[in-house]
C-alpha atoms as a PDB file:
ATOM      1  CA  UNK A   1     119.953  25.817  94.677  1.00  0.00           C
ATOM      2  CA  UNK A   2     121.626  23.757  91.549  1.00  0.00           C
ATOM      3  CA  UNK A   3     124.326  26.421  91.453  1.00  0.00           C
ATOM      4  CA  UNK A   4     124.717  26.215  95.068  1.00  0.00           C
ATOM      5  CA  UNK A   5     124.975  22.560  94.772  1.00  0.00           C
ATOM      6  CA  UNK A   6     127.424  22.452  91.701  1.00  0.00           C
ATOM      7  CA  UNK A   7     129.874  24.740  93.677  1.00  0.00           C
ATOM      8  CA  UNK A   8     130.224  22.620  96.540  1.00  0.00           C
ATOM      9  CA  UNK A   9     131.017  19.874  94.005  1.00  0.00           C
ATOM     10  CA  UNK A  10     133.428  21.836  91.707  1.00  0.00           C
ATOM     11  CA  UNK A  11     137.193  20.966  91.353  1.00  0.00           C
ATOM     12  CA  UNK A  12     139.342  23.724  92.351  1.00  0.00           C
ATOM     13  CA  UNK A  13     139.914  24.379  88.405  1.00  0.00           C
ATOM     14  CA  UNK A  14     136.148  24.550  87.179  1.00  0.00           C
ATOM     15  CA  UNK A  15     135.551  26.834  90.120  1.00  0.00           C
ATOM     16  CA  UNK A  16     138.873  29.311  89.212  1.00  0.00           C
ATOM     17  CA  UNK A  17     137.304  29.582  85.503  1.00  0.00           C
ATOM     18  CA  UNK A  18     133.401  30.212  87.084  1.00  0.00           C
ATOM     19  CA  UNK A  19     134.499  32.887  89.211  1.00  0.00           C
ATOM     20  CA  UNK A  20     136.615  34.536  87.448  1.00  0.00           C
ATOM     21  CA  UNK A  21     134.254  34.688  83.994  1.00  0.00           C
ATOM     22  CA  UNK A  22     131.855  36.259  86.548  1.00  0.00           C
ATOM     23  CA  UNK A  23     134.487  38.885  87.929  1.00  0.00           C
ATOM     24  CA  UNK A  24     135.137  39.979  84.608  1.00  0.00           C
ATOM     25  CA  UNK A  25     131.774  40.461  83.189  1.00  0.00           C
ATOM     26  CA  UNK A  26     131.330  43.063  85.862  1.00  0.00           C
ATOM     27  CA  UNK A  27     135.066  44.318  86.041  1.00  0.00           C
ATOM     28  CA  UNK A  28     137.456  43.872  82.757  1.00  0.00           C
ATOM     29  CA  UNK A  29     140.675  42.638  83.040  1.00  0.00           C
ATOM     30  CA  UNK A  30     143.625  45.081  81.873  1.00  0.00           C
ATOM     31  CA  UNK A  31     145.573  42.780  79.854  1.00  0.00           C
ATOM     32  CA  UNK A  32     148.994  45.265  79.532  1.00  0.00           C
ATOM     33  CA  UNK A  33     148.665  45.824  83.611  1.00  0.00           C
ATOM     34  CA  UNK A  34     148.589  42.349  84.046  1.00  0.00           C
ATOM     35  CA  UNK A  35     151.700  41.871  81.979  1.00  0.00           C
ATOM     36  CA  UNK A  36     153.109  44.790  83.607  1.00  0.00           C
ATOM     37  CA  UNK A  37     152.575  42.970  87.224  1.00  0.00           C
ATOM     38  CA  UNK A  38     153.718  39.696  86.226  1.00  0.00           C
ATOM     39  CA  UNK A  39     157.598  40.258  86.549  1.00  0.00           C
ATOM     40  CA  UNK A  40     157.392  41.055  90.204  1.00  0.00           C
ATOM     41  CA  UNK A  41     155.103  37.969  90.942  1.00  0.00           C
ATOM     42  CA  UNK A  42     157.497  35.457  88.631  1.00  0.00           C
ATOM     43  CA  UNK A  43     160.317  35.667  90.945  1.00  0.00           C
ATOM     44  CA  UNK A  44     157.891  34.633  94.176  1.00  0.00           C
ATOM     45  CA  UNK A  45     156.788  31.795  92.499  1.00  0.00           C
ATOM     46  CA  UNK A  46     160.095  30.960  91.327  1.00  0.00           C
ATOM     47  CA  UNK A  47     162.572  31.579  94.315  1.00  0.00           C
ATOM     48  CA  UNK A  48     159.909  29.593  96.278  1.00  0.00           C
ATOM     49  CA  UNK A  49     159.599  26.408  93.722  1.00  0.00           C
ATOM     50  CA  UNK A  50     155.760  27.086  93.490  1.00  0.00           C
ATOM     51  CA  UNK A  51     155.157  24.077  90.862  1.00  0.00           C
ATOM     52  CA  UNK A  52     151.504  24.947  90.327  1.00  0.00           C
ATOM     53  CA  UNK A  53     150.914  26.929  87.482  1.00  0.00           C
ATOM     54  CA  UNK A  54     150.092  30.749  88.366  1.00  0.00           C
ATOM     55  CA  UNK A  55     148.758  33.468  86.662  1.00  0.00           C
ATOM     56  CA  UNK A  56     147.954  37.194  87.932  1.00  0.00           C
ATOM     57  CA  UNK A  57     145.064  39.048  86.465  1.00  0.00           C
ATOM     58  CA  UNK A  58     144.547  42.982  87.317  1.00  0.00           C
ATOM     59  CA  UNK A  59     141.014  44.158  86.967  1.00  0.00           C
ATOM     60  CA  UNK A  60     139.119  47.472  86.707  1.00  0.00           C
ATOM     61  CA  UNK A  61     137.837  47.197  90.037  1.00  0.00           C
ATOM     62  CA  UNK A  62     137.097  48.763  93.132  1.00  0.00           C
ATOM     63  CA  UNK A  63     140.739  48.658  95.361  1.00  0.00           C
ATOM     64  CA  UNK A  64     141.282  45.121  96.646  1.00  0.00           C
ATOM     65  CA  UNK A  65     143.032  41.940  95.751  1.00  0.00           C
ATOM     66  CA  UNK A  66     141.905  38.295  96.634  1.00  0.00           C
ATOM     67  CA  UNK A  67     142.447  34.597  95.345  1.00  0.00           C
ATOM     68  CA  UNK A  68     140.845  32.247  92.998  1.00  0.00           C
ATOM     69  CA  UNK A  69     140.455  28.414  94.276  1.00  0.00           C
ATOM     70  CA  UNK A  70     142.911  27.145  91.906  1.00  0.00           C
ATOM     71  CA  UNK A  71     145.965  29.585  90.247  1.00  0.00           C
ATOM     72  CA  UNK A  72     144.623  33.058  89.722  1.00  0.00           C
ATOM     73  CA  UNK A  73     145.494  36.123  91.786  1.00  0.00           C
ATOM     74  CA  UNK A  74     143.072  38.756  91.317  1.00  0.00           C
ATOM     75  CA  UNK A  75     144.258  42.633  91.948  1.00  0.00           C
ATOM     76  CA  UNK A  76     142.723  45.728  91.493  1.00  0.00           C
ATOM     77  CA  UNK A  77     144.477  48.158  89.108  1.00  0.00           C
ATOM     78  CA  UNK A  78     143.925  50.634  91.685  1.00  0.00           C
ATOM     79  CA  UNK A  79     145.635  48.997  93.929  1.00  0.00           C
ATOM     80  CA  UNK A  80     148.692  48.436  91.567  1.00  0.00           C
ATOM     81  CA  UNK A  81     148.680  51.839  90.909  1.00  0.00           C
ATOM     82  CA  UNK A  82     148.969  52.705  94.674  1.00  0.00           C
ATOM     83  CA  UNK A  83     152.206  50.425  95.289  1.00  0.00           C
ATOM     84  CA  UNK A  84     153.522  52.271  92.366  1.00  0.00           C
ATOM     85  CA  UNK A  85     157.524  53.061  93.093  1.00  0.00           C
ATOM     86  CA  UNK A  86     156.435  50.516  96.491  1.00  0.00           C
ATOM     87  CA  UNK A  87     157.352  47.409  94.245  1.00  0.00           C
ATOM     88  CA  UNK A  88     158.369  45.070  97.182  1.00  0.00           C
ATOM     89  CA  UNK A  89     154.872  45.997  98.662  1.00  0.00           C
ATOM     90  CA  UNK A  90     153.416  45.259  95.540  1.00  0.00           C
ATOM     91  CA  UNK A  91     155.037  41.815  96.000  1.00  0.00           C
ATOM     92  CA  UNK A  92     153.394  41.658  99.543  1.00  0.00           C
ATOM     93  CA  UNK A  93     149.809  41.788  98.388  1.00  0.00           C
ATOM     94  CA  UNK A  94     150.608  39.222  95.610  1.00  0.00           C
ATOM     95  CA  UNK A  95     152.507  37.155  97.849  1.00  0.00           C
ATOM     96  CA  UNK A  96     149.611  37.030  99.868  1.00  0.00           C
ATOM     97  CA  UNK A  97     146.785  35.953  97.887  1.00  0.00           C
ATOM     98  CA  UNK A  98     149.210  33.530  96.587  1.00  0.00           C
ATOM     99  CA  UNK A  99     149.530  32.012 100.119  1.00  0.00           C
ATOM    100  CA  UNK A 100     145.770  31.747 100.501  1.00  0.00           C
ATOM    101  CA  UNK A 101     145.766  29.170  97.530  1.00  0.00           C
ATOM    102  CA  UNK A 102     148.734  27.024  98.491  1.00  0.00           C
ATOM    103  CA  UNK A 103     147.768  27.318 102.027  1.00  0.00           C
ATOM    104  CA  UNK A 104     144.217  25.965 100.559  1.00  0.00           C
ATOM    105  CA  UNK A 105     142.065  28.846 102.332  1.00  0.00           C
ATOM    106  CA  UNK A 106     140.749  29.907  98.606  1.00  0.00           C
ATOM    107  CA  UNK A 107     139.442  26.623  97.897  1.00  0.00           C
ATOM    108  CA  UNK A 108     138.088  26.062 101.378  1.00  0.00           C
ATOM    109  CA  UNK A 109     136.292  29.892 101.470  1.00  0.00           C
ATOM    110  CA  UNK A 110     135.081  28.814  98.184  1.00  0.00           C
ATOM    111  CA  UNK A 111     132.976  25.791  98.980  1.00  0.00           C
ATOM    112  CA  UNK A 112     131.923  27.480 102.074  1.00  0.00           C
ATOM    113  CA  UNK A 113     130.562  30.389 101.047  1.00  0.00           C
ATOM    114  CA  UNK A 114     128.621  27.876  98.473  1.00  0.00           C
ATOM    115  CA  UNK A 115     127.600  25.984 101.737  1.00  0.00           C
ATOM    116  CA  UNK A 116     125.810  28.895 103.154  1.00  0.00           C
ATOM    117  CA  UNK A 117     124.161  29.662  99.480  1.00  0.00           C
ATOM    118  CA  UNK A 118     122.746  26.157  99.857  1.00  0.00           C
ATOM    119  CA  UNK A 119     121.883  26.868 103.401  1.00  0.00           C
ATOM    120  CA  UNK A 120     120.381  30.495 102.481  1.00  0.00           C
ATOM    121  CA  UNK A 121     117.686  29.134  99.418  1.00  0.00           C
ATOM    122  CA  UNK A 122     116.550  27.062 101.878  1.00  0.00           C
ATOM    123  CA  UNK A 123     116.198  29.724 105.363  1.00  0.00           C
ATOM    124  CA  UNK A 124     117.283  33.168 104.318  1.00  0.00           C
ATOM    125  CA  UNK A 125     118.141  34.540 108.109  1.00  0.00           C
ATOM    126  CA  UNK A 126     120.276  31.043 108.516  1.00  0.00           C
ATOM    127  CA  UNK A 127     122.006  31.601 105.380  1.00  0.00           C
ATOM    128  CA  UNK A 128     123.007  35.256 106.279  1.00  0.00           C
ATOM    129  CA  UNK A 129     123.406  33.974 109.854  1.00  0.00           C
ATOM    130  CA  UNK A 130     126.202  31.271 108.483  1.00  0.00           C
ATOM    131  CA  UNK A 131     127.835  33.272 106.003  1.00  0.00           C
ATOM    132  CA  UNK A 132     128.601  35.721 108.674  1.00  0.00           C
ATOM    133  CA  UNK A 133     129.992  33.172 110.847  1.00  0.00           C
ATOM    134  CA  UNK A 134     131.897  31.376 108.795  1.00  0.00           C
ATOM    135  CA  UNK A 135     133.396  34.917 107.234  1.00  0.00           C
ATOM    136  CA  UNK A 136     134.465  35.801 110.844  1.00  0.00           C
ATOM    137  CA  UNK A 137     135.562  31.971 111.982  1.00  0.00           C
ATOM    138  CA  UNK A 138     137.872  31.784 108.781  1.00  0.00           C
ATOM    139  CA  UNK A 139     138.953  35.364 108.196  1.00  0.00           C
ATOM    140  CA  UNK A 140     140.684  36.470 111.148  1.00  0.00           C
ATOM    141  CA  UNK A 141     143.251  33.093 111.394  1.00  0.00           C
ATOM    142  CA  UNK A 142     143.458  32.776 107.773  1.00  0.00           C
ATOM    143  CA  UNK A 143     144.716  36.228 107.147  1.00  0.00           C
ATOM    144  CA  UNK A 144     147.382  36.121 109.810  1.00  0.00           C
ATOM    145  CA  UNK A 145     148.246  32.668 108.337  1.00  0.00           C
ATOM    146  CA  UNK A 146     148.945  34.460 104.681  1.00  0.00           C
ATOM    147  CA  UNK A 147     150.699  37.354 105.910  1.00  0.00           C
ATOM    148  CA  UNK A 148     153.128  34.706 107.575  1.00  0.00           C
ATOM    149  CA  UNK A 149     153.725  32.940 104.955  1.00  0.00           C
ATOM    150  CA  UNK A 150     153.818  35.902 102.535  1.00  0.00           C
ATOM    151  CA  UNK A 151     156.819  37.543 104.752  1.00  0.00           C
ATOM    152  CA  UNK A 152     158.654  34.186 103.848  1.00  0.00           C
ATOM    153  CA  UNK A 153     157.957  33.982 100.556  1.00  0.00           C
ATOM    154  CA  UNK A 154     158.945  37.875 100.073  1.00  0.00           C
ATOM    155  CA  UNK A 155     162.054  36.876 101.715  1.00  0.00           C
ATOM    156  CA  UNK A 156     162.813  33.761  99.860  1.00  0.00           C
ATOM    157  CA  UNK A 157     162.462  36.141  96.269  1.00  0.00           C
ATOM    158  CA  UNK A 158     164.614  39.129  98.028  1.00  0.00           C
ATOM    159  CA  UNK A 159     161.843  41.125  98.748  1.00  0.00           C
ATOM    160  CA  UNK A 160     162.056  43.315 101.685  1.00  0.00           C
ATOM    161  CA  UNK A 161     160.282  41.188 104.209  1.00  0.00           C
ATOM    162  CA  UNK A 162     159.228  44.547 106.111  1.00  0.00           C
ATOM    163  CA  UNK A 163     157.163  45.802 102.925  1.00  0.00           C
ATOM    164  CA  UNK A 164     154.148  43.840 103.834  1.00  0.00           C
ATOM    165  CA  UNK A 165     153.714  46.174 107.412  1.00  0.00           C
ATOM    166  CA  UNK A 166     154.605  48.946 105.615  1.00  0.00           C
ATOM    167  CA  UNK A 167     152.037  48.905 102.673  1.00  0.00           C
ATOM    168  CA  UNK A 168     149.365  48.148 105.425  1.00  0.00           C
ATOM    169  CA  UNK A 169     150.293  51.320 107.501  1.00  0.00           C
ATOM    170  CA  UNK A 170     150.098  53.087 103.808  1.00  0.00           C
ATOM    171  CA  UNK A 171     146.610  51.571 103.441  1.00  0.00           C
ATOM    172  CA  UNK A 172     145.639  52.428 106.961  1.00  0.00           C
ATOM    173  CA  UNK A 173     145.960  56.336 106.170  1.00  0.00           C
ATOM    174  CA  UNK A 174     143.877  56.039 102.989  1.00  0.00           C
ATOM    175  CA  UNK A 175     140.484  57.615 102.626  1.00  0.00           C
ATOM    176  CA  UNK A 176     137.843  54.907 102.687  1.00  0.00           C
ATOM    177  CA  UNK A 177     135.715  57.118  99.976  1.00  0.00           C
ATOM    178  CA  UNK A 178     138.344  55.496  98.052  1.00  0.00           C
ATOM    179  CA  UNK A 179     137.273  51.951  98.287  1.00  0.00           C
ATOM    180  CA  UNK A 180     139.734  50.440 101.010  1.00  0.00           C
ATOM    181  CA  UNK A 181     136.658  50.179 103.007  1.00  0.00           C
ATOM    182  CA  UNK A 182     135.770  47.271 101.705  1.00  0.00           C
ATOM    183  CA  UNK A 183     139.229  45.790 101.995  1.00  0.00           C
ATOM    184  CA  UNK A 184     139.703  46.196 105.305  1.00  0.00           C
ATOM    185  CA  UNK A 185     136.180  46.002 106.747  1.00  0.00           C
ATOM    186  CA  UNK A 186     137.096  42.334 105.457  1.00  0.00           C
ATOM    187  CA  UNK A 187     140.426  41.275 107.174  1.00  0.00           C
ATOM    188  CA  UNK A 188     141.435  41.776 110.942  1.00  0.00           C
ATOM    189  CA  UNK A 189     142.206  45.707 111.994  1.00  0.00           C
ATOM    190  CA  UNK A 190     144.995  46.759 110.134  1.00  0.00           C
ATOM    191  CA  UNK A 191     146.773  47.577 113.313  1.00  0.00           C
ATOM    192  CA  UNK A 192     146.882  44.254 114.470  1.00  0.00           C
ATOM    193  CA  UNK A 193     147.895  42.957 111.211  1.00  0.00           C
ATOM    194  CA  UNK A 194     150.350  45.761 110.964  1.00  0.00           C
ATOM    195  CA  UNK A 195     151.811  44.641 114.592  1.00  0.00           C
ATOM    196  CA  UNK A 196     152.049  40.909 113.674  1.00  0.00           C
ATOM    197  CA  UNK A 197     153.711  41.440 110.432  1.00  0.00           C
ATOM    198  CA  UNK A 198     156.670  43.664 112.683  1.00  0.00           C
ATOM    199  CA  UNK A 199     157.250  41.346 114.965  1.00  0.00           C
ATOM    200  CA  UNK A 200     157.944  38.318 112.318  1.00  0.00           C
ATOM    201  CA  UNK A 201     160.411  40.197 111.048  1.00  0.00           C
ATOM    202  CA  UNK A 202     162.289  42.184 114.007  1.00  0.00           C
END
């Protein structure tokens, strides 16, 4: 309950540095992929006069990409490797999870998901029950937030604004032995996404 307590009170900063120490004990970072990645996320946060300080960090882990409360986007090298020779798609993804932390939806999904910690020590089935909720309240309108803004910021760097529907149609066909499962089992259907993302830039 203490830790559930301490993330609801954490500043965007101490909880960035918590989460991600406890990524990496499970999944190490790849320090030359992460150097690798960082030229195609530089001119996003450039072109778009992001003044917060970034930093991108790709870990051996399953395929997926999210956002820290604070500064860190978090990819897979999986999923690098798949948007290999797709760079402007690669610039999708990281555009993004860069949207849910100016946009404020990393800090927000943060301290909720801490809220229904606190409410699960107490009632286990309303803890579950709220996490779900929450999950599904936030999720669906957050995502089609990001993509939004993640077209714009694409554009803004002179990145094809049409990669971000194409790298979800490429994810669509994927095998979900691979580990997209849990990526899109997480996010609105893909097709939906996918049809949003066309029309903002027809």
């Amino acid at each position: 309950m203490l830790a559930a307590i301490a993330a609801l009170l954490d500043d965007p900063a101490a909880a960035d540095a918590r989460l991600f120490a406890r990524l990496t004990a499970e999944s190490p970072e790849v320090p030359d992929w992460s150097a690798a990645v960082w030229p195609v996320f530089a001119p996003i946060l450039e072109k778009n006069a992001v003044a917060r300080p970034m930093v991108v960090r790709v870990l051996e882990m399953p395929l997926n990409a999210l956002a820290l409360p604070h500064r860190t986007v978090v990819v897979a090298r999986s999923l690098v490797e798949f948007c290999r020779g797709h760079t402007a798609q690669l610039a999708f993804v990281l555009a993004h999870e860069l949207a849910h932390i100016t946009l404020g939806h990393a800090a927000d999904r943060t301290r909720l998901n801490a809220l229904a910690g606190l409410l699960g020590t107490t009632n286990l089935v309303v803890g579950m029950a709220s996490r779900f909720l929450l999950d599904r309240a936030y999720g669906r309108e957050q995502e089609f937030e990001a993509d939004a803004t993640a077209v714009r910021l694409c554009r803004a760097a002179g990145y094809a604004p049409g990669a971000g529907a194409e790298f979800l149609d490429r994810l669509r066909g994927l095998d979900r032995g691979t580990g997209v499962g849990n990526l899109i089992d997480t996010h609105p259907p893909l097709a939906e996404r996918i049809a949003y993302l066309r029309s903002l830039t027809a």
